[in-house]
C-alpha atoms as a PDB file:
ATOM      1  CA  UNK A   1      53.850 -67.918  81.562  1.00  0.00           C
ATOM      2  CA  UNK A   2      54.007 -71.253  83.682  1.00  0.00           C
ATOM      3  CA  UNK A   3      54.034 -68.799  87.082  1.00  0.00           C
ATOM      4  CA  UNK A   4      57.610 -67.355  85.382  1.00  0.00           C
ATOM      5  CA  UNK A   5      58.178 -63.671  85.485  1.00  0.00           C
ATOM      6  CA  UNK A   6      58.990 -61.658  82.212  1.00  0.00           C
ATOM      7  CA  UNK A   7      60.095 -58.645  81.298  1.00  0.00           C
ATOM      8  CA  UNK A   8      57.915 -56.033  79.649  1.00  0.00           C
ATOM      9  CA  UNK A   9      58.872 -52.924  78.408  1.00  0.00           C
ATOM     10  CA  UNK A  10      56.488 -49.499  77.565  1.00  0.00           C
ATOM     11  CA  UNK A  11      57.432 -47.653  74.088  1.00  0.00           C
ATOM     12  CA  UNK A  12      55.858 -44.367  74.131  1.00  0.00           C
ATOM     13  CA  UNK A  13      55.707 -41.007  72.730  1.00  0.00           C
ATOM     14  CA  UNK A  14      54.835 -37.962  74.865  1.00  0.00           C
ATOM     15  CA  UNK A  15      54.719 -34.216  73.774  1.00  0.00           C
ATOM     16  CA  UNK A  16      56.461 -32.329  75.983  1.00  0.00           C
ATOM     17  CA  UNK A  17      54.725 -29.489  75.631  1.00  0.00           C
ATOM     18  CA  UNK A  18      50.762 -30.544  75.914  1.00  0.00           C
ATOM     19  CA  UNK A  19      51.914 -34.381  77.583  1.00  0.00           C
ATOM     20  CA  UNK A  20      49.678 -36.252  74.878  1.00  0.00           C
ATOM     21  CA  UNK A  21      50.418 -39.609  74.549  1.00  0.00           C
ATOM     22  CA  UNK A  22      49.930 -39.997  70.413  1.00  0.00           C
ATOM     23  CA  UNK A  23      50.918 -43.941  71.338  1.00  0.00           C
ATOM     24  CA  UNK A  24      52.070 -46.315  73.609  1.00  0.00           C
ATOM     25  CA  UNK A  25      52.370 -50.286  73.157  1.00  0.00           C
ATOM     26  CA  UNK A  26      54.036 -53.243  75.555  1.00  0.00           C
ATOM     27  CA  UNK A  27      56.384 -55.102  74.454  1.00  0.00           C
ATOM     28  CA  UNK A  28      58.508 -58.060  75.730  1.00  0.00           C
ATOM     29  CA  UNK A  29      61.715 -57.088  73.923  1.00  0.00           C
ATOM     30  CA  UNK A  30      64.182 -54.185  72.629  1.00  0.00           C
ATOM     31  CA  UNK A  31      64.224 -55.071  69.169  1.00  0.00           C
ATOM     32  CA  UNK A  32      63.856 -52.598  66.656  1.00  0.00           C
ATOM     33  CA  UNK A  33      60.213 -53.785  65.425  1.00  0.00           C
ATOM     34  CA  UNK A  34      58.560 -52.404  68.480  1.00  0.00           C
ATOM     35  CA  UNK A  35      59.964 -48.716  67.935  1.00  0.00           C
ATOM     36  CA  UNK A  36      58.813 -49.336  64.373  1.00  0.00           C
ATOM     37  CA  UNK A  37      55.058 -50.010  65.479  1.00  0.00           C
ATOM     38  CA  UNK A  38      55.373 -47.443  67.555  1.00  0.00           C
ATOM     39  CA  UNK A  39      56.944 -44.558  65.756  1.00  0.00           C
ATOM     40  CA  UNK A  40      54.120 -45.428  63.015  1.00  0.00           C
ATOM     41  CA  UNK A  41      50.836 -45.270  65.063  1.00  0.00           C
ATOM     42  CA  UNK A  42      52.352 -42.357  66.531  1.00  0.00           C
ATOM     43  CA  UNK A  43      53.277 -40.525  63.066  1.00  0.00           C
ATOM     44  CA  UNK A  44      49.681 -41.178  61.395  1.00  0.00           C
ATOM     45  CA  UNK A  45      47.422 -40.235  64.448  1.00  0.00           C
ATOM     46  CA  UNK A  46      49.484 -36.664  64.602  1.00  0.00           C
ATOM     47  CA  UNK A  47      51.938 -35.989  62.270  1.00  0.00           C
ATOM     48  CA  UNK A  48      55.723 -35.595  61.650  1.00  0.00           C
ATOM     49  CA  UNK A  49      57.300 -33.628  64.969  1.00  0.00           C
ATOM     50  CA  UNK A  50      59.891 -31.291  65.149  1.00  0.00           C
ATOM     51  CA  UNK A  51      62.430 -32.953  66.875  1.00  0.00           C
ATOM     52  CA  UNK A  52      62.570 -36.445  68.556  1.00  0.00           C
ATOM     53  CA  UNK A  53      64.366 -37.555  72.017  1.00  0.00           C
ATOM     54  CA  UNK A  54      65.219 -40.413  73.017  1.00  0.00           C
ATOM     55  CA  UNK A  55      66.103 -41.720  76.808  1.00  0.00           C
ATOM     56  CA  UNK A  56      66.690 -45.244  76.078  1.00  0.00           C
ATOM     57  CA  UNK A  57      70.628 -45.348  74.580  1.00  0.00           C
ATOM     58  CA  UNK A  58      71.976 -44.469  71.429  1.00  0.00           C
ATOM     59  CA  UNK A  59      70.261 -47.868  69.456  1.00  0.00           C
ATOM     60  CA  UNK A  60      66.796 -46.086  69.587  1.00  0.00           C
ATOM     61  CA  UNK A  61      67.957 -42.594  68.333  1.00  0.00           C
ATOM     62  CA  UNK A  62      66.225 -41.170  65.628  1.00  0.00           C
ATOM     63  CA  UNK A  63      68.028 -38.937  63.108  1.00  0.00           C
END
């Protein structure tokens, strides 16, 4: 971007237990449509967990 820096940002699941990763994307923002993306690649290539956690502040928790 004309030799500019920008931030990028990793949304991810993980399993705890087994450490699979059912998907991961980039992103250059916090908005709300990356988690979306995210949350449903992740749901169709494995399902509907348990439980969710989030580390990222209460605007990304699931409930």
């Amino acid at each position: 971007m004309n030799g500019k820096t920008q931030k990028t940002l990793l949304i991810a699941y993980i399993d705890d237990c087994s450490r699979v990763v059912p998907y991961a994307q980039f992103f250059s923002s916090e908005k709300f449509d990356g988690l979306r993306i995210v949350t449903k690649e992740a749901l169709l290539r494995y399902g509907k967990p348990k439980r969710i956690y989030s580390d990222n502040g209460k605007h990304w928790i699931l409930r």
